[in-house]
PDB file of N, CA and C in Angstrom:
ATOM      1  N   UNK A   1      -3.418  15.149  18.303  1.00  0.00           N
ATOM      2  CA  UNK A   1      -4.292  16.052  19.018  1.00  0.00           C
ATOM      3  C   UNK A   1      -5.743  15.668  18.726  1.00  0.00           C
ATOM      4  N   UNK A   2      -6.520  15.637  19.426  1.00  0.00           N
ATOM      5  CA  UNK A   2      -7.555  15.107  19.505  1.00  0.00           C
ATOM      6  C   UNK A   2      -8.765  16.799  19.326  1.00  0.00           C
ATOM      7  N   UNK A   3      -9.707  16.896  18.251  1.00  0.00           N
ATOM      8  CA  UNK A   3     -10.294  18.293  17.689  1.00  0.00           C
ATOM      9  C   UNK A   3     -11.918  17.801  18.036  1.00  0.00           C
ATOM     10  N   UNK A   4     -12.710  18.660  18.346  1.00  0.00           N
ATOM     11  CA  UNK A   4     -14.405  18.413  18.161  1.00  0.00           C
ATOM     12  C   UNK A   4     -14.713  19.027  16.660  1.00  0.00           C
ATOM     13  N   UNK A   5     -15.182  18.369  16.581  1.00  0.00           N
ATOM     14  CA  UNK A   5     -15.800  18.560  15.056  1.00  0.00           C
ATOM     15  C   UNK A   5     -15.877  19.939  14.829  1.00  0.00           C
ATOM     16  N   UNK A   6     -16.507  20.738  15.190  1.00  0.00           N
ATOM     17  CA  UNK A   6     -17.021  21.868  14.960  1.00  0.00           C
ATOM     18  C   UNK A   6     -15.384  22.978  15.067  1.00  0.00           C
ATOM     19  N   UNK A   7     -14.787  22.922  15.836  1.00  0.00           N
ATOM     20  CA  UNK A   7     -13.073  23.326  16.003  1.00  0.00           C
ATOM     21  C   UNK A   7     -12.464  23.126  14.761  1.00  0.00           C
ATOM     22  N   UNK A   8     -12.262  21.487  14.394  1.00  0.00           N
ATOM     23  CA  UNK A   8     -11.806  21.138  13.047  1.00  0.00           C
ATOM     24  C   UNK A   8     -12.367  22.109  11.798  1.00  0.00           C
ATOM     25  N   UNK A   9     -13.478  22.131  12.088  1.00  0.00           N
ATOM     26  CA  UNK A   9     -14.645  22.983  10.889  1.00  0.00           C
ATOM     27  C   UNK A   9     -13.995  24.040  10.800  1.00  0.00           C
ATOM     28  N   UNK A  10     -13.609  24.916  11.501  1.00  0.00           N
ATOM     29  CA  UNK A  10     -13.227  26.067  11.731  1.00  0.00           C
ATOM     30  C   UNK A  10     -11.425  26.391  11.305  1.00  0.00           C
ATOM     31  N   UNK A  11     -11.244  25.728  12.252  1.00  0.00           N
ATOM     32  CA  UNK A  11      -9.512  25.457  11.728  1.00  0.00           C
ATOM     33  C   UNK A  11      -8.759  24.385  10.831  1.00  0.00           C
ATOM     34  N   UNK A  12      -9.727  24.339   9.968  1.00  0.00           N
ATOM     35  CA  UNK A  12      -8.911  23.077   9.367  1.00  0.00           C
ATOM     36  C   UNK A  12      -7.831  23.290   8.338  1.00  0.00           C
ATOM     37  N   UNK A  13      -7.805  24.385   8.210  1.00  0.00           N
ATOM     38  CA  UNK A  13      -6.199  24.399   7.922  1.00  0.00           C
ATOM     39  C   UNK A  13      -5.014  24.298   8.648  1.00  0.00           C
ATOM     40  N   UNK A  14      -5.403  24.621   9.845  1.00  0.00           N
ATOM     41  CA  UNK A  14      -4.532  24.245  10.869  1.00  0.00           C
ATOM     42  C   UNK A  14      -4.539  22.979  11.488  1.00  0.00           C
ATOM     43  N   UNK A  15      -5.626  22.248  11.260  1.00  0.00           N
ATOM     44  CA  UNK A  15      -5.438  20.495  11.384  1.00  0.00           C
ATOM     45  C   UNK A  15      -4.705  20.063  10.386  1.00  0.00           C
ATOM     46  N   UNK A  16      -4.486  20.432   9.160  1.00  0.00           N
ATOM     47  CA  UNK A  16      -4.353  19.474   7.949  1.00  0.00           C
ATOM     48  C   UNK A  16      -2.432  20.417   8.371  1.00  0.00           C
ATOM     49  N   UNK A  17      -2.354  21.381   9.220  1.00  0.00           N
ATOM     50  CA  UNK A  17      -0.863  21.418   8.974  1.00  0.00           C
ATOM     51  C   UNK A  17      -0.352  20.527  10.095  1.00  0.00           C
ATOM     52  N   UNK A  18      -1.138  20.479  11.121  1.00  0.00           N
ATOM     53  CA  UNK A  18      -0.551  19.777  12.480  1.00  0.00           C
ATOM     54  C   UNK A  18      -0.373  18.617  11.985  1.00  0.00           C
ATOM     55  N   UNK A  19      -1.272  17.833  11.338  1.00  0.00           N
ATOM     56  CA  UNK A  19      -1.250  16.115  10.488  1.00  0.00           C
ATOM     57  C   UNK A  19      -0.368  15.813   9.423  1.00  0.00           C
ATOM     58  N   UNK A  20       0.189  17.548   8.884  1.00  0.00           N
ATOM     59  CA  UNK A  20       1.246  16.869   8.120  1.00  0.00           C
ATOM     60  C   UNK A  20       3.021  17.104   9.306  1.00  0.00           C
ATOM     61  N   UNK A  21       2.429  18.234  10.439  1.00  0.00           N
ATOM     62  CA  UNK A  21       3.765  18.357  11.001  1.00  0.00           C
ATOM     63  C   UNK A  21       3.690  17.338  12.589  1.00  0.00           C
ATOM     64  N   UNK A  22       2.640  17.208  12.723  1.00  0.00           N
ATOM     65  CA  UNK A  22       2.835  16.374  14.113  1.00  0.00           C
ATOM     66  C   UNK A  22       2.043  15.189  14.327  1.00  0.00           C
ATOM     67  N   UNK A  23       2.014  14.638  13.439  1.00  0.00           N
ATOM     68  CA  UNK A  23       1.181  13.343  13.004  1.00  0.00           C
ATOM     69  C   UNK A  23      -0.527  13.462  12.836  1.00  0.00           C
ATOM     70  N   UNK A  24      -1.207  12.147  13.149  1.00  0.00           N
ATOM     71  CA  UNK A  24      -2.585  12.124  12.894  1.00  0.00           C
ATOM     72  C   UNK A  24      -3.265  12.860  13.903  1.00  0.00           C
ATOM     73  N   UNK A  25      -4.445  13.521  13.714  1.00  0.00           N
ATOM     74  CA  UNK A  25      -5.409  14.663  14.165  1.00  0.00           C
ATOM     75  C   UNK A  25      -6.941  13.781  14.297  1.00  0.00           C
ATOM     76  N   UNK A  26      -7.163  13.837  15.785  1.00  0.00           N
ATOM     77  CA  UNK A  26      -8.482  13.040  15.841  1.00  0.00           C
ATOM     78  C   UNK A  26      -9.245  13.869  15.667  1.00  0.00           C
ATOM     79  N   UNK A  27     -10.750  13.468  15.067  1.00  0.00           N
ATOM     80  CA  UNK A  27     -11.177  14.456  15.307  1.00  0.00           C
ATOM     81  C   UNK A  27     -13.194  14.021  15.438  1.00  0.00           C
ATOM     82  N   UNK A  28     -13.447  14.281  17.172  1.00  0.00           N
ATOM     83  CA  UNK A  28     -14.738  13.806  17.485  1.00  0.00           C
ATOM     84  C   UNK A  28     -15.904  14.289  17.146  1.00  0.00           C
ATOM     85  N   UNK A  29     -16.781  13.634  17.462  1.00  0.00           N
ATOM     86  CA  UNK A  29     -18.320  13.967  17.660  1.00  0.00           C
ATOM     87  C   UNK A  29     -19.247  13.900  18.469  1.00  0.00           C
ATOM     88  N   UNK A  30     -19.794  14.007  19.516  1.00  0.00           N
ATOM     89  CA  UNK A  30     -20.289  13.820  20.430  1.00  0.00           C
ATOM     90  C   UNK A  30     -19.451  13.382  21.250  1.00  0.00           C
ATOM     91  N   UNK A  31     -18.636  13.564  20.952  1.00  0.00           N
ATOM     92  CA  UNK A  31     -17.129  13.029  22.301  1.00  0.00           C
ATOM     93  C   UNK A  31     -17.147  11.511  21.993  1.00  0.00           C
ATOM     94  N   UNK A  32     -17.439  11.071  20.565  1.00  0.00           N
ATOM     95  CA  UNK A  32     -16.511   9.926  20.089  1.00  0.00           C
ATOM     96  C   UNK A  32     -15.642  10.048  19.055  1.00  0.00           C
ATOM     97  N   UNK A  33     -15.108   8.935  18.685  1.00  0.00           N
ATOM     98  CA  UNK A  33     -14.072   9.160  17.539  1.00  0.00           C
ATOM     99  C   UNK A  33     -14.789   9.265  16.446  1.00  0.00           C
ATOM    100  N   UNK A  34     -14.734  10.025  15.397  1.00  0.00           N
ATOM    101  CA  UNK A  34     -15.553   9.936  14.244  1.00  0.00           C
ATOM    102  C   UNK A  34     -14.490   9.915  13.027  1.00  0.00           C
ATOM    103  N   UNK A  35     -13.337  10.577  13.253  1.00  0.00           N
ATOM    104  CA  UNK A  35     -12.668  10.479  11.913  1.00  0.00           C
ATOM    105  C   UNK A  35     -11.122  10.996  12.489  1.00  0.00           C
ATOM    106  N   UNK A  36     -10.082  10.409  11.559  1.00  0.00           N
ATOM    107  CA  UNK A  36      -8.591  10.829  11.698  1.00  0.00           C
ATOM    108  C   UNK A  36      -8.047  11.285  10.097  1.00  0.00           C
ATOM    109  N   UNK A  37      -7.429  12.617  10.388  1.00  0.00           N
ATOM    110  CA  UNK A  37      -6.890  13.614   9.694  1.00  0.00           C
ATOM    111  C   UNK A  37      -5.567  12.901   9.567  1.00  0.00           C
ATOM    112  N   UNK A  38      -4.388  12.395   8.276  1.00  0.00           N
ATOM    113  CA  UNK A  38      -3.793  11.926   7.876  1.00  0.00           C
ATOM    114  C   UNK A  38      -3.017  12.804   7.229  1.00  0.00           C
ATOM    115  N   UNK A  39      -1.553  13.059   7.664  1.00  0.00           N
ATOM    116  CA  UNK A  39      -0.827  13.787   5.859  1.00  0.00           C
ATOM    117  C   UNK A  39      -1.112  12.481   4.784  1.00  0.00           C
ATOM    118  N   UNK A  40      -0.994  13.314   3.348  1.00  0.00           N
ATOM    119  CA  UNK A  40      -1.009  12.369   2.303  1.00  0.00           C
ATOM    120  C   UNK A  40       0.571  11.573   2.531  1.00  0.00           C
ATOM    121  N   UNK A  41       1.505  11.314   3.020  1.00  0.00           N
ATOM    122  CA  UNK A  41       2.281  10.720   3.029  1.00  0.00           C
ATOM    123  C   UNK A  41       1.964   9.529   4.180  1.00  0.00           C
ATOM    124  N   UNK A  42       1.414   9.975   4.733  1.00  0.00           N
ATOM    125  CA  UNK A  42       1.058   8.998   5.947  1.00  0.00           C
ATOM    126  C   UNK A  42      -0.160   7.543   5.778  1.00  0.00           C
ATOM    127  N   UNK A  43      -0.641   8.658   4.784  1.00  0.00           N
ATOM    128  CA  UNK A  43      -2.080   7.755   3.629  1.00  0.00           C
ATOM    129  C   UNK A  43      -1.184   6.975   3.182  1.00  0.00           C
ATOM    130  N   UNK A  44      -0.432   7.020   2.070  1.00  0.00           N
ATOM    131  CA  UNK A  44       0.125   6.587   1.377  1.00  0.00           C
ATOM    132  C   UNK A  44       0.847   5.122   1.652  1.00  0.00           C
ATOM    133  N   UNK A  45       1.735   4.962   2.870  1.00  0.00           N
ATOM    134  CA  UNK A  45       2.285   4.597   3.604  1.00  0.00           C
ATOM    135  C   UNK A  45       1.596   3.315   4.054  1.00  0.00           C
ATOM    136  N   UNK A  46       0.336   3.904   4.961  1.00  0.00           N
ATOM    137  CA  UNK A  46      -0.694   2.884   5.482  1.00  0.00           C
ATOM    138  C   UNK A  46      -1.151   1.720   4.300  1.00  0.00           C
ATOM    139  N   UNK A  47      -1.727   2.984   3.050  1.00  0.00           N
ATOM    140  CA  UNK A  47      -2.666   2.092   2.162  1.00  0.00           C
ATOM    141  C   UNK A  47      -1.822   0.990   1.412  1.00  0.00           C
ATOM    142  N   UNK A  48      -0.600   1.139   1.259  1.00  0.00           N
ATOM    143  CA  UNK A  48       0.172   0.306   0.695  1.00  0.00           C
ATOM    144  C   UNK A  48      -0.513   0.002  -0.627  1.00  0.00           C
ATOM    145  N   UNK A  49       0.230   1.352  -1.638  1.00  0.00           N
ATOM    146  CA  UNK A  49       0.065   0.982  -3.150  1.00  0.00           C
ATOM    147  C   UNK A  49       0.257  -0.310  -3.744  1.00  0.00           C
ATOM    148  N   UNK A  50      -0.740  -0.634  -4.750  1.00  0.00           N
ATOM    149  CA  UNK A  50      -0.504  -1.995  -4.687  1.00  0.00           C
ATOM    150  C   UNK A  50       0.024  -1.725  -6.898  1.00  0.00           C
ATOM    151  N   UNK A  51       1.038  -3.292  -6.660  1.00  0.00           N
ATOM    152  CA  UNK A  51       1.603  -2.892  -8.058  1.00  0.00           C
ATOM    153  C   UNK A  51       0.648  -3.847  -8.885  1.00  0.00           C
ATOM    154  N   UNK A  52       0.958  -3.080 -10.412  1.00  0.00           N
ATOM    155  CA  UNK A  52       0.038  -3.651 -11.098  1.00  0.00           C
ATOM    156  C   UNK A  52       0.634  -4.566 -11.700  1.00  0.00           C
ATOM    157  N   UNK A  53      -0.203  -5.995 -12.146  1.00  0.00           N
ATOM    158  CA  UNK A  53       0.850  -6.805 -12.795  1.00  0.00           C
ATOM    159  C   UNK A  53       1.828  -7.202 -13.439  1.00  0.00           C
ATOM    160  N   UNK A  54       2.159  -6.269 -14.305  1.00  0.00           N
ATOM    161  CA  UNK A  54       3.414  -5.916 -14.975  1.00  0.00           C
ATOM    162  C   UNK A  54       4.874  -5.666 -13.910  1.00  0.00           C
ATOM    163  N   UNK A  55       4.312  -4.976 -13.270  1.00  0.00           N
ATOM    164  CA  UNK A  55       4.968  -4.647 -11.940  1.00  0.00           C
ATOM    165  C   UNK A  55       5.406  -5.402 -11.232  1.00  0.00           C
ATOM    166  N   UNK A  56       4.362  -5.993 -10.596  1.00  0.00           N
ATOM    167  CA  UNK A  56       4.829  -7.554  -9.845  1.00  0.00           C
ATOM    168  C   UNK A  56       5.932  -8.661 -10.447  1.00  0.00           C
ATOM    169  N   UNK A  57       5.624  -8.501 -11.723  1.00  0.00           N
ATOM    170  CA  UNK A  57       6.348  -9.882 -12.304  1.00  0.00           C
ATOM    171  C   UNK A  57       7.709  -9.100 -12.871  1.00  0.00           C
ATOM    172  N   UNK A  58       7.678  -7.887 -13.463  1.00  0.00           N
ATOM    173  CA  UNK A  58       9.020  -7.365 -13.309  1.00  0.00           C
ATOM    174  C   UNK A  58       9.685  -7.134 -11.700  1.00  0.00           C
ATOM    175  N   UNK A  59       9.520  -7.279 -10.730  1.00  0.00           N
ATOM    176  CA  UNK A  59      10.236  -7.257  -9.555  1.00  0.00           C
ATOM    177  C   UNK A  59      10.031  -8.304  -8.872  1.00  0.00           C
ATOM    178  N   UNK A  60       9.761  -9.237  -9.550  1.00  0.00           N
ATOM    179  CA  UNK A  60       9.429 -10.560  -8.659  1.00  0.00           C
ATOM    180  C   UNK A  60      11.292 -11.286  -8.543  1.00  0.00           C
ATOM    181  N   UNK A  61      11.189 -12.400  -8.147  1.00  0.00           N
ATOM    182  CA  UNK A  61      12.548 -12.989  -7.589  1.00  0.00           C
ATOM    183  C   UNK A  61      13.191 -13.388  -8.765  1.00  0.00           C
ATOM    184  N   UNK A  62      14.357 -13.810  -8.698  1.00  0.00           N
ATOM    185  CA  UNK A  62      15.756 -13.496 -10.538  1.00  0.00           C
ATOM    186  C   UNK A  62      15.673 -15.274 -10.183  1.00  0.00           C
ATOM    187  N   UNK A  63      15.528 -16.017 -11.608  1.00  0.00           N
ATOM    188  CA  UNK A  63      15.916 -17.263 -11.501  1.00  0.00           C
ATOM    189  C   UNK A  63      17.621 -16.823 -11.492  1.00  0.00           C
ATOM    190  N   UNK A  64      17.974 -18.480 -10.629  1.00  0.00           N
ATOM    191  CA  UNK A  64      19.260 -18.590 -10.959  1.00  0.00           C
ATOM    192  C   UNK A  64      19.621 -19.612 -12.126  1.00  0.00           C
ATOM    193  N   UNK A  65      20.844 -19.154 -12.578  1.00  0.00           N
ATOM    194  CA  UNK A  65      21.320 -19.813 -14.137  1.00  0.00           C
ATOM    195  C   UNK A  65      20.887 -21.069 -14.205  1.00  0.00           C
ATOM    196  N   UNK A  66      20.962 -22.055 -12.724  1.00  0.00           N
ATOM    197  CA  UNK A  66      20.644 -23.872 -12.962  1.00  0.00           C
ATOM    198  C   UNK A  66      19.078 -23.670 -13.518  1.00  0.00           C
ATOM    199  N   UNK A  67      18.389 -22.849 -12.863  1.00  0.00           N
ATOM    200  CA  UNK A  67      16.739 -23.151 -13.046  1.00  0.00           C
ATOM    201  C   UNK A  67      16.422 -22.473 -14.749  1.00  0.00           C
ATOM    202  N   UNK A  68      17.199 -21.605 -15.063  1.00  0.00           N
ATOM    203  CA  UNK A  68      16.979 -20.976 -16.460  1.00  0.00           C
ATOM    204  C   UNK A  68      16.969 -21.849 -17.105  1.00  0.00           C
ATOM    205  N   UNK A  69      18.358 -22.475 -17.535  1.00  0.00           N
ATOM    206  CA  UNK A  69      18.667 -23.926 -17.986  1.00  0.00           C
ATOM    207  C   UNK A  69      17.575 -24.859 -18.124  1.00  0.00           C
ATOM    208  N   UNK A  70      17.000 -25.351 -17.074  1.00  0.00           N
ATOM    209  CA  UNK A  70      16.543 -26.867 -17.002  1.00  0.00           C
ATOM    210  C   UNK A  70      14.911 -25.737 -17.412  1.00  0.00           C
ATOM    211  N   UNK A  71      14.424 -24.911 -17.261  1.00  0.00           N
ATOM    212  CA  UNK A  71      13.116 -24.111 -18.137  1.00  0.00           C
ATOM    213  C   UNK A  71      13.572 -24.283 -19.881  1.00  0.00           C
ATOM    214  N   UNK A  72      14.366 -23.470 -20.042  1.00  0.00           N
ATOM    215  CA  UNK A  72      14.831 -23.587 -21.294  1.00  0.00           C
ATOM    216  C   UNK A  72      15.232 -24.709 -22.173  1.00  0.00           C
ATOM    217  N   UNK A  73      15.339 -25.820 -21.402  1.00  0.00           N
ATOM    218  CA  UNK A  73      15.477 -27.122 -21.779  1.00  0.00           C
ATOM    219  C   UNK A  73      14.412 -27.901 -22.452  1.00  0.00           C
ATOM    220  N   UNK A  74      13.513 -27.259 -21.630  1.00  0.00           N
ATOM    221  CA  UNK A  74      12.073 -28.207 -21.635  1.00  0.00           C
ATOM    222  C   UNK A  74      11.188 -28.050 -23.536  1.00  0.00           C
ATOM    223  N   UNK A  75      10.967 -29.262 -23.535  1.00  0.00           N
ATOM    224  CA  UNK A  75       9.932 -29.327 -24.819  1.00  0.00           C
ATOM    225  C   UNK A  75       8.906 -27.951 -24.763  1.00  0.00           C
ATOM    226  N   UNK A  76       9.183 -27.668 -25.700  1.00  0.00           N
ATOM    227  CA  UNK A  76       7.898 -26.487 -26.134  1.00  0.00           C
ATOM    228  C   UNK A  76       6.356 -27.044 -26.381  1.00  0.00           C
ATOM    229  N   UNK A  77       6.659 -28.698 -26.847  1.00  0.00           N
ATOM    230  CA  UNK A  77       5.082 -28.926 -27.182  1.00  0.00           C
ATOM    231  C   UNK A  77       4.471 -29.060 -25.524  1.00  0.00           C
ATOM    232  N   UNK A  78       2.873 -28.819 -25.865  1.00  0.00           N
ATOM    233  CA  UNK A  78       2.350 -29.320 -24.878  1.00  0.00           C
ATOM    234  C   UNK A  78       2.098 -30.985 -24.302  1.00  0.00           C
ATOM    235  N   UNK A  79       2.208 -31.450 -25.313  1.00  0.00           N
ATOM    236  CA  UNK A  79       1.988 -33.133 -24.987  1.00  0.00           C
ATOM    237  C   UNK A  79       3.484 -33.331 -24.693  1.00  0.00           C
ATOM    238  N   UNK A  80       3.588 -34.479 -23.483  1.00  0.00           N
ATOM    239  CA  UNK A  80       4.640 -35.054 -22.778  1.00  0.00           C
ATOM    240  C   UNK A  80       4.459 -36.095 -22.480  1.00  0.00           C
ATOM    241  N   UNK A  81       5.629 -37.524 -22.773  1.00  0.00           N
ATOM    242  CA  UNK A  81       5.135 -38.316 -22.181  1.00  0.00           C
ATOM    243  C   UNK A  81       5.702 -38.232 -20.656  1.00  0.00           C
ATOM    244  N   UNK A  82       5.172 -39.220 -19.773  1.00  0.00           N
ATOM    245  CA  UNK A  82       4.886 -39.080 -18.545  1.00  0.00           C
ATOM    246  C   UNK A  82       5.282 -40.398 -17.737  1.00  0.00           C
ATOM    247  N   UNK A  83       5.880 -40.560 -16.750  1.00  0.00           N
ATOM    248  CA  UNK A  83       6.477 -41.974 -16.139  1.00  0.00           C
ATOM    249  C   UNK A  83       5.824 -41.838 -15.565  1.00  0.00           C
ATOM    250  N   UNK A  84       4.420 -42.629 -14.831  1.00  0.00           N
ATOM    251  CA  UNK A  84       3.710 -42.950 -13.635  1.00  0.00           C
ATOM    252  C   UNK A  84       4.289 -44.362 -12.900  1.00  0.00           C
TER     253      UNK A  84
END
């Protein structure tokens, strides 16, 4: 539903229920768009929480057993020699 500013001003409890029951609530200014009324689930959704690094790397992709192996294999030192 599309609100003039000054309407919204007035009813905005009744915008913030329409936006959580009947989606986003425009709401103008001079008969342009100036701003959209969002439920917090709908925020949420859009903004796409972002995980924090711990996060990421605990849900990142599962080696399989061959690649564990040939990691776990490998020299711990840092110097290697090297076939060029």
């Amino acid at each position: 539903m599309i609100w003039h500013l000054q309407d919204a001003k007035n009813n905005f409890s009744k915008v913030v229920q329409r936006a959580r029951s009947e989606g986003p609530q425009t709401v103008t200014l001079r008969g342009e768009r100036a701003a959209v009324v969002l439920s917090a689930e709908d925020y949420d959704r859009l903004s796409g929480k972002k995980k924090s690094l711990a996060e990421y790397l605990l849900t990142g992709p599962v080696w399989d057993d061959d690649f564990a192996e040939e990691v776990n294999r490998r020299s711990d030192t840092m110097i290697r020699d090297i076939d060029l």
